[in-house]
C-alpha atoms as a PDB file:
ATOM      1  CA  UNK A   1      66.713 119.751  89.148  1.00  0.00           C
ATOM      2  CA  UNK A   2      69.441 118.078  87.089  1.00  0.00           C
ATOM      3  CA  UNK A   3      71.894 119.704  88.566  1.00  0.00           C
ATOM      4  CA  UNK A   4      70.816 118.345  92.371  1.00  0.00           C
ATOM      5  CA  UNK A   5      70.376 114.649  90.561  1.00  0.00           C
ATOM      6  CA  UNK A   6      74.519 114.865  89.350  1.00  0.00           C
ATOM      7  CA  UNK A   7      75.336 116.500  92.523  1.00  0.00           C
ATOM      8  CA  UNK A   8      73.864 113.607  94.861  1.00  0.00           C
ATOM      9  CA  UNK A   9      75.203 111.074  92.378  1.00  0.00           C
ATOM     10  CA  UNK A  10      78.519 112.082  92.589  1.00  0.00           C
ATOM     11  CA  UNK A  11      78.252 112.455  96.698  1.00  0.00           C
ATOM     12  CA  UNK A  12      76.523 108.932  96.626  1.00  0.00           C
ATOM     13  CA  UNK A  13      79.416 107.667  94.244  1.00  0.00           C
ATOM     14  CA  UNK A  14      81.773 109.093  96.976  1.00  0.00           C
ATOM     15  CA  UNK A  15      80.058 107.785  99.663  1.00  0.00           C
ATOM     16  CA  UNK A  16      79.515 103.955  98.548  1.00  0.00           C
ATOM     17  CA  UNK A  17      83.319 103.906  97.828  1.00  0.00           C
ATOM     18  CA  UNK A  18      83.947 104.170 101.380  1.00  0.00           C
ATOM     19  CA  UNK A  19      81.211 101.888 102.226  1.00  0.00           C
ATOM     20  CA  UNK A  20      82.564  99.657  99.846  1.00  0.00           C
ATOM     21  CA  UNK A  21      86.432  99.466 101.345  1.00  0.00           C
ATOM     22  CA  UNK A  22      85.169  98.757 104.768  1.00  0.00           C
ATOM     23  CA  UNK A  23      82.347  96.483 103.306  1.00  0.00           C
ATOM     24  CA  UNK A  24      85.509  93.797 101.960  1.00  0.00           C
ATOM     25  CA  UNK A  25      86.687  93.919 105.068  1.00  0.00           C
ATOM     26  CA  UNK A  26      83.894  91.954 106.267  1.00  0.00           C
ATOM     27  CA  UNK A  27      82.895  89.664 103.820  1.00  0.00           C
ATOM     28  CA  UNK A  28      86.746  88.755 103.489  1.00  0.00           C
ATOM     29  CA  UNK A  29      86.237  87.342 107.496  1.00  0.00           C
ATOM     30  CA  UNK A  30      82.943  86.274 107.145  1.00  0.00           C
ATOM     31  CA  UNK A  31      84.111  83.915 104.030  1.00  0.00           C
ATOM     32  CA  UNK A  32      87.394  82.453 105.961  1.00  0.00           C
ATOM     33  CA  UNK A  33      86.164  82.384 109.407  1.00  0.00           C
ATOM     34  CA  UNK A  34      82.254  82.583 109.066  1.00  0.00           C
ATOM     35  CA  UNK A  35      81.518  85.135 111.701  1.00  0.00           C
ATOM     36  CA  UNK A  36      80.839  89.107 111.537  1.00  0.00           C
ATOM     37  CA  UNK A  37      83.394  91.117 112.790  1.00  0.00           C
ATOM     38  CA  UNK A  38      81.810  93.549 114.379  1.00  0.00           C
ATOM     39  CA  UNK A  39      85.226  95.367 115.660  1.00  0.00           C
ATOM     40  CA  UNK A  40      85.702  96.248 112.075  1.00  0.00           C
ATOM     41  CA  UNK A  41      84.235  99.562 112.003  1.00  0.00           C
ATOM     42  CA  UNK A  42      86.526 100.178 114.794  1.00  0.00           C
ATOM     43  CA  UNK A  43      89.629  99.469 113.161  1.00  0.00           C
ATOM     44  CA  UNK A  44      88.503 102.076 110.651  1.00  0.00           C
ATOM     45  CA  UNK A  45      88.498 104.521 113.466  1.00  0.00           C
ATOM     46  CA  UNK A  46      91.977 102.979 114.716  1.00  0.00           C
ATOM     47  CA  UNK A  47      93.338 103.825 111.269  1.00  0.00           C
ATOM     48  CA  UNK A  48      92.309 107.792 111.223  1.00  0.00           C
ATOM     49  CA  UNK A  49      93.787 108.033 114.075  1.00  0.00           C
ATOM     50  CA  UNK A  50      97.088 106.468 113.515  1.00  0.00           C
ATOM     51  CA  UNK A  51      97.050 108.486 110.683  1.00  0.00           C
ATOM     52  CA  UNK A  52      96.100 111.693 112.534  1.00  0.00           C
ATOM     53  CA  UNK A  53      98.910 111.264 115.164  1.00  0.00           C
ATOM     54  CA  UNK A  54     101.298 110.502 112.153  1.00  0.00           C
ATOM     55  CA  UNK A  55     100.486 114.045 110.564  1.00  0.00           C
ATOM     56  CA  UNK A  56     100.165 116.344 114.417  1.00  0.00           C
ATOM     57  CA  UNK A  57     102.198 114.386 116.276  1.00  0.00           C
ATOM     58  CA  UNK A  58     105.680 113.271 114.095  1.00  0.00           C
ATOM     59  CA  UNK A  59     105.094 115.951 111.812  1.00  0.00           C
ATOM     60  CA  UNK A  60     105.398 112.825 108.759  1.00  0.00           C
ATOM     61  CA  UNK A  61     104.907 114.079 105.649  1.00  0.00           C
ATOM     62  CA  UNK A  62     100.828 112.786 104.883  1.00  0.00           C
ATOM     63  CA  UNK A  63     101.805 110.279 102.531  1.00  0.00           C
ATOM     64  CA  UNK A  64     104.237 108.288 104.985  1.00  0.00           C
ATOM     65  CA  UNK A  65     101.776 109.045 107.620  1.00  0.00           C
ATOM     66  CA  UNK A  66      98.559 107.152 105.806  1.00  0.00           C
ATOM     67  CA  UNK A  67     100.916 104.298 104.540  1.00  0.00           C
ATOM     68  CA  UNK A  68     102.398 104.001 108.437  1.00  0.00           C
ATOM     69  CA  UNK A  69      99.252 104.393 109.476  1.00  0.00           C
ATOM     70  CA  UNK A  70      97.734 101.485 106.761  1.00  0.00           C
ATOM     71  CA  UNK A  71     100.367  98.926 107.872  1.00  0.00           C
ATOM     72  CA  UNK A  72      99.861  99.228 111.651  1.00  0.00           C
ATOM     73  CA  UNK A  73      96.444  98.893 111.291  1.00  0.00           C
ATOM     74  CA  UNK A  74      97.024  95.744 109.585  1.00  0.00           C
ATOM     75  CA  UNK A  75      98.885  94.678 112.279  1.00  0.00           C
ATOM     76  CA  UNK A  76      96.169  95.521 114.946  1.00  0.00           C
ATOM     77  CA  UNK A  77      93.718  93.528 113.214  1.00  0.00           C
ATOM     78  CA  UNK A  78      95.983  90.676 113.121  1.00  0.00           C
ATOM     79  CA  UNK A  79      96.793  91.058 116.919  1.00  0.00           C
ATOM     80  CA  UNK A  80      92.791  91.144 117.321  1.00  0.00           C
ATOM     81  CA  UNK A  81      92.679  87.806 115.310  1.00  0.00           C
ATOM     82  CA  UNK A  82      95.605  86.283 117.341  1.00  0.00           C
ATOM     83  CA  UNK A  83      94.564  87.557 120.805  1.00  0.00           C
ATOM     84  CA  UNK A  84      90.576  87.437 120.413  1.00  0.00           C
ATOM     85  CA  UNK A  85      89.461  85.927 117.856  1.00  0.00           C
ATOM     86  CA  UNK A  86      91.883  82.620 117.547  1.00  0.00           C
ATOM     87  CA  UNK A  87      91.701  81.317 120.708  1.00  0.00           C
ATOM     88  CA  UNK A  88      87.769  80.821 120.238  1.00  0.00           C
ATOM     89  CA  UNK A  89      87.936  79.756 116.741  1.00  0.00           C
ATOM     90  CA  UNK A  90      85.809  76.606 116.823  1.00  0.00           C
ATOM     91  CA  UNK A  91      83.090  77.860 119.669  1.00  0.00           C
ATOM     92  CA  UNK A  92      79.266  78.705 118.720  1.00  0.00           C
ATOM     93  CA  UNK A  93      78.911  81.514 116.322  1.00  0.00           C
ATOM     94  CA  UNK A  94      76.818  83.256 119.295  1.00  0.00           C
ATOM     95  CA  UNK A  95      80.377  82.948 120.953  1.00  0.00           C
ATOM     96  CA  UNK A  96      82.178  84.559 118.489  1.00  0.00           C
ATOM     97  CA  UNK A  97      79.408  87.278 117.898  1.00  0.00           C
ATOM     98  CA  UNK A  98      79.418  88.271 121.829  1.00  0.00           C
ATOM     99  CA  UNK A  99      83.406  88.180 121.457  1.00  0.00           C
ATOM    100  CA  UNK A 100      83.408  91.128 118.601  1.00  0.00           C
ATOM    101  CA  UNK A 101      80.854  93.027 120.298  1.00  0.00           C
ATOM    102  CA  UNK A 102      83.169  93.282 123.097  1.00  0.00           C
ATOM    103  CA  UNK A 103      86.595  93.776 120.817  1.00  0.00           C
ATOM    104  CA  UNK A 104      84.439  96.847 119.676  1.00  0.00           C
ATOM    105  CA  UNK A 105      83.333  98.334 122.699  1.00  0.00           C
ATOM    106  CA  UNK A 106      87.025  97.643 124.309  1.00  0.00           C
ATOM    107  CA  UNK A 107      88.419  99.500 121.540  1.00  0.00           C
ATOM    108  CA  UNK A 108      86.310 102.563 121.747  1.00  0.00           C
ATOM    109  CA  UNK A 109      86.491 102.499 125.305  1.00  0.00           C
ATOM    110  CA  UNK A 110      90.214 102.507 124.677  1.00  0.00           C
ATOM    111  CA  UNK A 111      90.688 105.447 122.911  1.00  0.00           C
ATOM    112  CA  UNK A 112      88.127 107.419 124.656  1.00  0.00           C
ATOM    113  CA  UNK A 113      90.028 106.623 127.807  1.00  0.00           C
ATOM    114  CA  UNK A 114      93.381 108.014 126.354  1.00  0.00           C
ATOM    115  CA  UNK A 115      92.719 110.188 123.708  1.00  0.00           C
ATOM    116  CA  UNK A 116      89.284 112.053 125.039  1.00  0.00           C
ATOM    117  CA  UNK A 117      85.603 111.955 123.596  1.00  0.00           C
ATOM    118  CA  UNK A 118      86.148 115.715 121.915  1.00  0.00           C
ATOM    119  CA  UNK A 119      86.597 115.194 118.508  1.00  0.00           C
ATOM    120  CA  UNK A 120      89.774 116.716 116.727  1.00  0.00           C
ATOM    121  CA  UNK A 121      90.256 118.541 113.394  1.00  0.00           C
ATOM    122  CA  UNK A 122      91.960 115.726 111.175  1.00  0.00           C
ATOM    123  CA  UNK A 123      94.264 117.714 109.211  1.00  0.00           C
ATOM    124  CA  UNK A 124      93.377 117.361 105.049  1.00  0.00           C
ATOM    125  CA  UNK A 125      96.586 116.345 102.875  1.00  0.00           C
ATOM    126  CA  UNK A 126      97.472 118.807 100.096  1.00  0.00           C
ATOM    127  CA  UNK A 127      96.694 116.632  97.391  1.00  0.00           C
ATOM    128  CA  UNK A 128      92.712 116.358  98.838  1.00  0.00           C
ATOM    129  CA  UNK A 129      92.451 120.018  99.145  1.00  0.00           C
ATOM    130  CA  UNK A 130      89.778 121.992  97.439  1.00  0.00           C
ATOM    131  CA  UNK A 131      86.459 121.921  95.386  1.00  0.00           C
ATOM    132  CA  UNK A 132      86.143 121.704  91.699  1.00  0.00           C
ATOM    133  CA  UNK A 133      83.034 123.764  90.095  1.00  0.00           C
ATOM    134  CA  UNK A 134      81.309 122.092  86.669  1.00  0.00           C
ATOM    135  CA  UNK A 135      77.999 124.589  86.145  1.00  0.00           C
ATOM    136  CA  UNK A 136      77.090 124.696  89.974  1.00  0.00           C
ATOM    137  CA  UNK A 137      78.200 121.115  90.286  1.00  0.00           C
ATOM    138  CA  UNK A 138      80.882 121.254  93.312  1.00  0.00           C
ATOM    139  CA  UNK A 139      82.964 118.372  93.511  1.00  0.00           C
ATOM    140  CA  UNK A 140      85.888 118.289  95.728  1.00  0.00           C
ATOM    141  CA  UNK A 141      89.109 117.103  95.074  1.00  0.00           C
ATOM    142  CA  UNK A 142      89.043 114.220  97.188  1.00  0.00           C
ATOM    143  CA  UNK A 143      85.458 112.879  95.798  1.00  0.00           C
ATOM    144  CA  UNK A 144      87.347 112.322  92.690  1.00  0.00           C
ATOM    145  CA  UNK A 145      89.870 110.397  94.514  1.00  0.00           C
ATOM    146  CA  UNK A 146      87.877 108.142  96.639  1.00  0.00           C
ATOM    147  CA  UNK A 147      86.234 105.939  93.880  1.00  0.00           C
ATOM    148  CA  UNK A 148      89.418 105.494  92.039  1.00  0.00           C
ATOM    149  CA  UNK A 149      91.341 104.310  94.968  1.00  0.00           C
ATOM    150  CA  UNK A 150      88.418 102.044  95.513  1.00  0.00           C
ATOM    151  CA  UNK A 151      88.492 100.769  92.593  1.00  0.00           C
ATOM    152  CA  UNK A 152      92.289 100.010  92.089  1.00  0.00           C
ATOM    153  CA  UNK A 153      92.472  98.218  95.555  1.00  0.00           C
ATOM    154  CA  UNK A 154      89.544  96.450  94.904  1.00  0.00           C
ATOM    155  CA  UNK A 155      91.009  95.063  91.603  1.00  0.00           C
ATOM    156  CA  UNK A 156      94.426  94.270  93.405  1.00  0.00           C
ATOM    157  CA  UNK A 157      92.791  92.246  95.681  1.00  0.00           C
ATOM    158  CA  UNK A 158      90.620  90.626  93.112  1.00  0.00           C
ATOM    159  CA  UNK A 159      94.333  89.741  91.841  1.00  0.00           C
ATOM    160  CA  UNK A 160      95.678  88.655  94.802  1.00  0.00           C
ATOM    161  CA  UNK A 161      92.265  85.805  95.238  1.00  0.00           C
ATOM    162  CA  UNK A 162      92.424  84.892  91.751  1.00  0.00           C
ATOM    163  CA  UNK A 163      96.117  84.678  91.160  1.00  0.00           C
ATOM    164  CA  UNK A 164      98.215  83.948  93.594  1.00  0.00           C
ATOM    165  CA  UNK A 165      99.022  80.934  96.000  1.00  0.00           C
ATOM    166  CA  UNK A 166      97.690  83.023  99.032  1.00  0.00           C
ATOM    167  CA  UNK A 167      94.648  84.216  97.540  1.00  0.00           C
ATOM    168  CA  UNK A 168      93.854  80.232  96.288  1.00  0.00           C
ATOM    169  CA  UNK A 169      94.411  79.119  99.869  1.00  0.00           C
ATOM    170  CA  UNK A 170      91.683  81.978 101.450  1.00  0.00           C
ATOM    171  CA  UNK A 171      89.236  80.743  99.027  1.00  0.00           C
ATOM    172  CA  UNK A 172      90.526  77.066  99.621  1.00  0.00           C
ATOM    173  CA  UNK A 173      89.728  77.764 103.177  1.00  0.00           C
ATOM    174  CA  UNK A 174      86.210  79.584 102.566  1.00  0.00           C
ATOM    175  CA  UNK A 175      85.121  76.813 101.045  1.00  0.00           C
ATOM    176  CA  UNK A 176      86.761  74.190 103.710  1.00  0.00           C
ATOM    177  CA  UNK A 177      89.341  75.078 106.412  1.00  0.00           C
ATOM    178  CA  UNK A 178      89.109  71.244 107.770  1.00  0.00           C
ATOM    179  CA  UNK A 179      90.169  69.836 104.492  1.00  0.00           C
ATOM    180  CA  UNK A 180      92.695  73.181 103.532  1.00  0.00           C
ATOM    181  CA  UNK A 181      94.867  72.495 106.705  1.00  0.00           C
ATOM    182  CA  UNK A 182      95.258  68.710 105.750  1.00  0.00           C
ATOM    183  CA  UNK A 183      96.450  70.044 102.772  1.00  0.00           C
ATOM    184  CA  UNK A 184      99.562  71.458 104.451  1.00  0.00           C
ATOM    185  CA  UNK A 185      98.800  74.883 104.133  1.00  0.00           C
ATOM    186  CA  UNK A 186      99.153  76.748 107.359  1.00  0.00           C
ATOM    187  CA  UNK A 187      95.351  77.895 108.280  1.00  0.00           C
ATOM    188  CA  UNK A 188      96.666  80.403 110.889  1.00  0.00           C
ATOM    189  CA  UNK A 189      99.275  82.597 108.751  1.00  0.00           C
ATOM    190  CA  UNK A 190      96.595  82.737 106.207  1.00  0.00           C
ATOM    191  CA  UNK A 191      93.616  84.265 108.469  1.00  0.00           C
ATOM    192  CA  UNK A 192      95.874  86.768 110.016  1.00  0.00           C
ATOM    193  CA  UNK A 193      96.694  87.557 106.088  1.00  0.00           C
ATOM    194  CA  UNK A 194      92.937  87.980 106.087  1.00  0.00           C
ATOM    195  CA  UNK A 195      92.638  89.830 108.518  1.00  0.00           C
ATOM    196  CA  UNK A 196      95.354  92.422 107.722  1.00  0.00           C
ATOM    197  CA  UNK A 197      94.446  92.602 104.528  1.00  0.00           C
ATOM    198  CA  UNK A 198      90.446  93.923 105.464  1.00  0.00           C
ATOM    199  CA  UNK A 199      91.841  95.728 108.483  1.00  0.00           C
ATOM    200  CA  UNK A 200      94.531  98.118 106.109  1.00  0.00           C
ATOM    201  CA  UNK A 201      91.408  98.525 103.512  1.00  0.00           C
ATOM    202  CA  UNK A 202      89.497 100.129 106.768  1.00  0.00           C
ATOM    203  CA  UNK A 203      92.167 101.626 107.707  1.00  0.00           C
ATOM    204  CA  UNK A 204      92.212 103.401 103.836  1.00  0.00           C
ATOM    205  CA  UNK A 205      88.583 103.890 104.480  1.00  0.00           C
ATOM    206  CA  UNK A 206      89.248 105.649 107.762  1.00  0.00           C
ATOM    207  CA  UNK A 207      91.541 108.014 106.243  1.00  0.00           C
ATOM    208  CA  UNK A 208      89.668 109.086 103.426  1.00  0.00           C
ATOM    209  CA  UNK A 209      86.265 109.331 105.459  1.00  0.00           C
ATOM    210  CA  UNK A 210      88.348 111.615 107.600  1.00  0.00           C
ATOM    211  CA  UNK A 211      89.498 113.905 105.032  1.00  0.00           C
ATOM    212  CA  UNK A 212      85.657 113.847 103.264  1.00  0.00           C
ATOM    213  CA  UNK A 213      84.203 115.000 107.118  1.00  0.00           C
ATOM    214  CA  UNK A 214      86.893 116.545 108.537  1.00  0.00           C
ATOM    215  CA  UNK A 215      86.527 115.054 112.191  1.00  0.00           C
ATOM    216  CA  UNK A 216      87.590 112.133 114.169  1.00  0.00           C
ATOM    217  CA  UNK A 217      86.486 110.648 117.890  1.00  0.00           C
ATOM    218  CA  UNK A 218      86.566 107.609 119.124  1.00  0.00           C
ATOM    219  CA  UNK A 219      82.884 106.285 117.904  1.00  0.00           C
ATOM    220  CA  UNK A 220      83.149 107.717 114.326  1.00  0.00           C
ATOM    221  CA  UNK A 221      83.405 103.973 112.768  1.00  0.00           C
ATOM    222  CA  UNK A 222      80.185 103.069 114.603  1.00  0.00           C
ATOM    223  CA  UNK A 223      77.707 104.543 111.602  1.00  0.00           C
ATOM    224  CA  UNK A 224      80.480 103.493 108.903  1.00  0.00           C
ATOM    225  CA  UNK A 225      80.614 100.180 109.562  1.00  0.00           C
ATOM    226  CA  UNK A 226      77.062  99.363 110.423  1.00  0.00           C
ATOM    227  CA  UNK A 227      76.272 101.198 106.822  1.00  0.00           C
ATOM    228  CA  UNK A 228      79.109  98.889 105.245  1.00  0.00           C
ATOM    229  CA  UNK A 229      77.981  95.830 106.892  1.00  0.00           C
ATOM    230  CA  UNK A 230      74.774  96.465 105.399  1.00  0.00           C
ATOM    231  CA  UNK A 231      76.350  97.041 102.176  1.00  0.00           C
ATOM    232  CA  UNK A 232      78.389  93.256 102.462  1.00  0.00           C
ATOM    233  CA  UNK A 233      74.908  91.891 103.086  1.00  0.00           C
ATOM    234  CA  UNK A 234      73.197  93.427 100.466  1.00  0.00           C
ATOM    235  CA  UNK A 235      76.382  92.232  98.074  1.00  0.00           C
ATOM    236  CA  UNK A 236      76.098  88.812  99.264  1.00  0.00           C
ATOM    237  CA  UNK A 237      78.550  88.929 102.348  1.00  0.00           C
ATOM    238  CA  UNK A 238      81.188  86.143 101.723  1.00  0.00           C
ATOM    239  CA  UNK A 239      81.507  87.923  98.139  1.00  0.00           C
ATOM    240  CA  UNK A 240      84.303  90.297  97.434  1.00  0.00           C
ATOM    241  CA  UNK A 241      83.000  92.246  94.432  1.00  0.00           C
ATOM    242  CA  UNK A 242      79.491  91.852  95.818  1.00  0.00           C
ATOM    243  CA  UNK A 243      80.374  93.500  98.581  1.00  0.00           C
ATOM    244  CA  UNK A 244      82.041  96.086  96.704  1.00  0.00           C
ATOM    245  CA  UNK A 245      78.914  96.290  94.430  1.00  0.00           C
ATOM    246  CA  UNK A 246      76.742  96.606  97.863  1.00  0.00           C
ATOM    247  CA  UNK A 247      78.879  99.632  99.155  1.00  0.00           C
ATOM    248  CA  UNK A 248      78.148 101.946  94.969  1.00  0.00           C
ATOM    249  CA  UNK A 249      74.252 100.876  95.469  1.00  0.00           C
ATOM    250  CA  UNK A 250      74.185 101.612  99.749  1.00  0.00           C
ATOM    251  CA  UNK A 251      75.598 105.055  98.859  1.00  0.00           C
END
């Protein structure tokens, strides 16, 4: 009995570290911009595969494939902001809601157009291989992983809000982006900050979901980021550590 109580802690552990990467994601736009990217679950999916193609494809080592593959991802979420997301900054939130929705369904549409709906083996780095066995507790390798690299991008981010002139101005503008951009700070450069920053923590999320369930298709972030979403709400979406708090308790 004790044994199946650690075992489903440690999975849940696991589990609500990934919630909890792709959670920030969306409390970080919610707070700046005050809508709910629903895309964001998407750009998870965007991520695995970048980082998929990286590995199969170019034949990169996996640790220049997940950090190519975290940097463009930033990037697509910042060409989401600039191309959808921008232009209807200051319509109904009804406007912006419908406008996700369809970011999401154009981007799984996307990759189901070029890449197929048959899911693909996502090949598991070296470093995540294998399962560790504590008295017919099985924990793999990458279980142990997951929380910590939750936990050390969660505090660098923490750092970045907290201490430095980028992180003052997204809080500046969460709490007024009228007032921040007669400040002289330039509102634009720091949303698409935001929203590289939460798209490369999905894209982290991606990869590591990937290499926990060993699968990818083009409507794998649907269930991760509804589940994180819930997990931002449950945090107090708008709240960073919340958030991350919501993802531990969700899983």
């Amino acid at each position: 009995m004790l044994t199946t109580i650690l075992q489903q802690l440690i999975n849940g552990i696991s589990a609500g570290s990934l919630y909890a990467l792709v959670a920030i994601g969306y409390t970080m736009v919610y707070g700046v911009l005050r809508m709910i990217n629903f895309a964001h679950g998407d750009i998870l999916m965007v991520g695995a595969y970048l980082a998929f193609f990286g590995i199969s494809a170019f034949m990169l080592p996996w640790w220049v494939s997940f950090t190519t593959a975290i940097i463009l991802t930033g990037f697509v979420g910042v060409l989401v902001e600039r191309l959808a997301y921008r232009p209807i900054r200051n319509a109904s939130r009804v406007s912006l809601l419908i406008t996700a929705v369809g970011v999401s369904f154009f981007l799984e549409n996307l990759f189901l157009v070029l890449f197929g709906g048959v899911p693909k083996a996502f090949p598991i780095a070296p470093i995540f291989q294998g399962v560790l066995n504590f008295n017919q507790i099985y924990l793999p390798v990458v279980s142990i992983y997951t929380p910590i690299v939750a936990l050390v991008l969660l505090y660098a981010l923490l750092y970045i809000l907290h201490h430095t002139k980028y992180g003052m101005a997204m809080r500046s503008i969460a709490l007024d982006i009228d007032t921040t951009s007669l400040m002289g700070i330039n509102v634009d450069i720091v949303i698409s900050l935001v929203f590289f920053i939460g798209s490369s923590l999905a894209a982290v999320g991606g990869i590591l979901w990937s290499t926990q369930y060993p699968s990818i298709n083009p409507l794998m972030g649907i269930m991760p980021g509804l589940k994180a979403f819930a997990a931002a709400v449950l945090g107090g979406i708008g709240d960073v550590a919340g958030a991350a708090i919501g993802g531990l308790v969700l899983g």
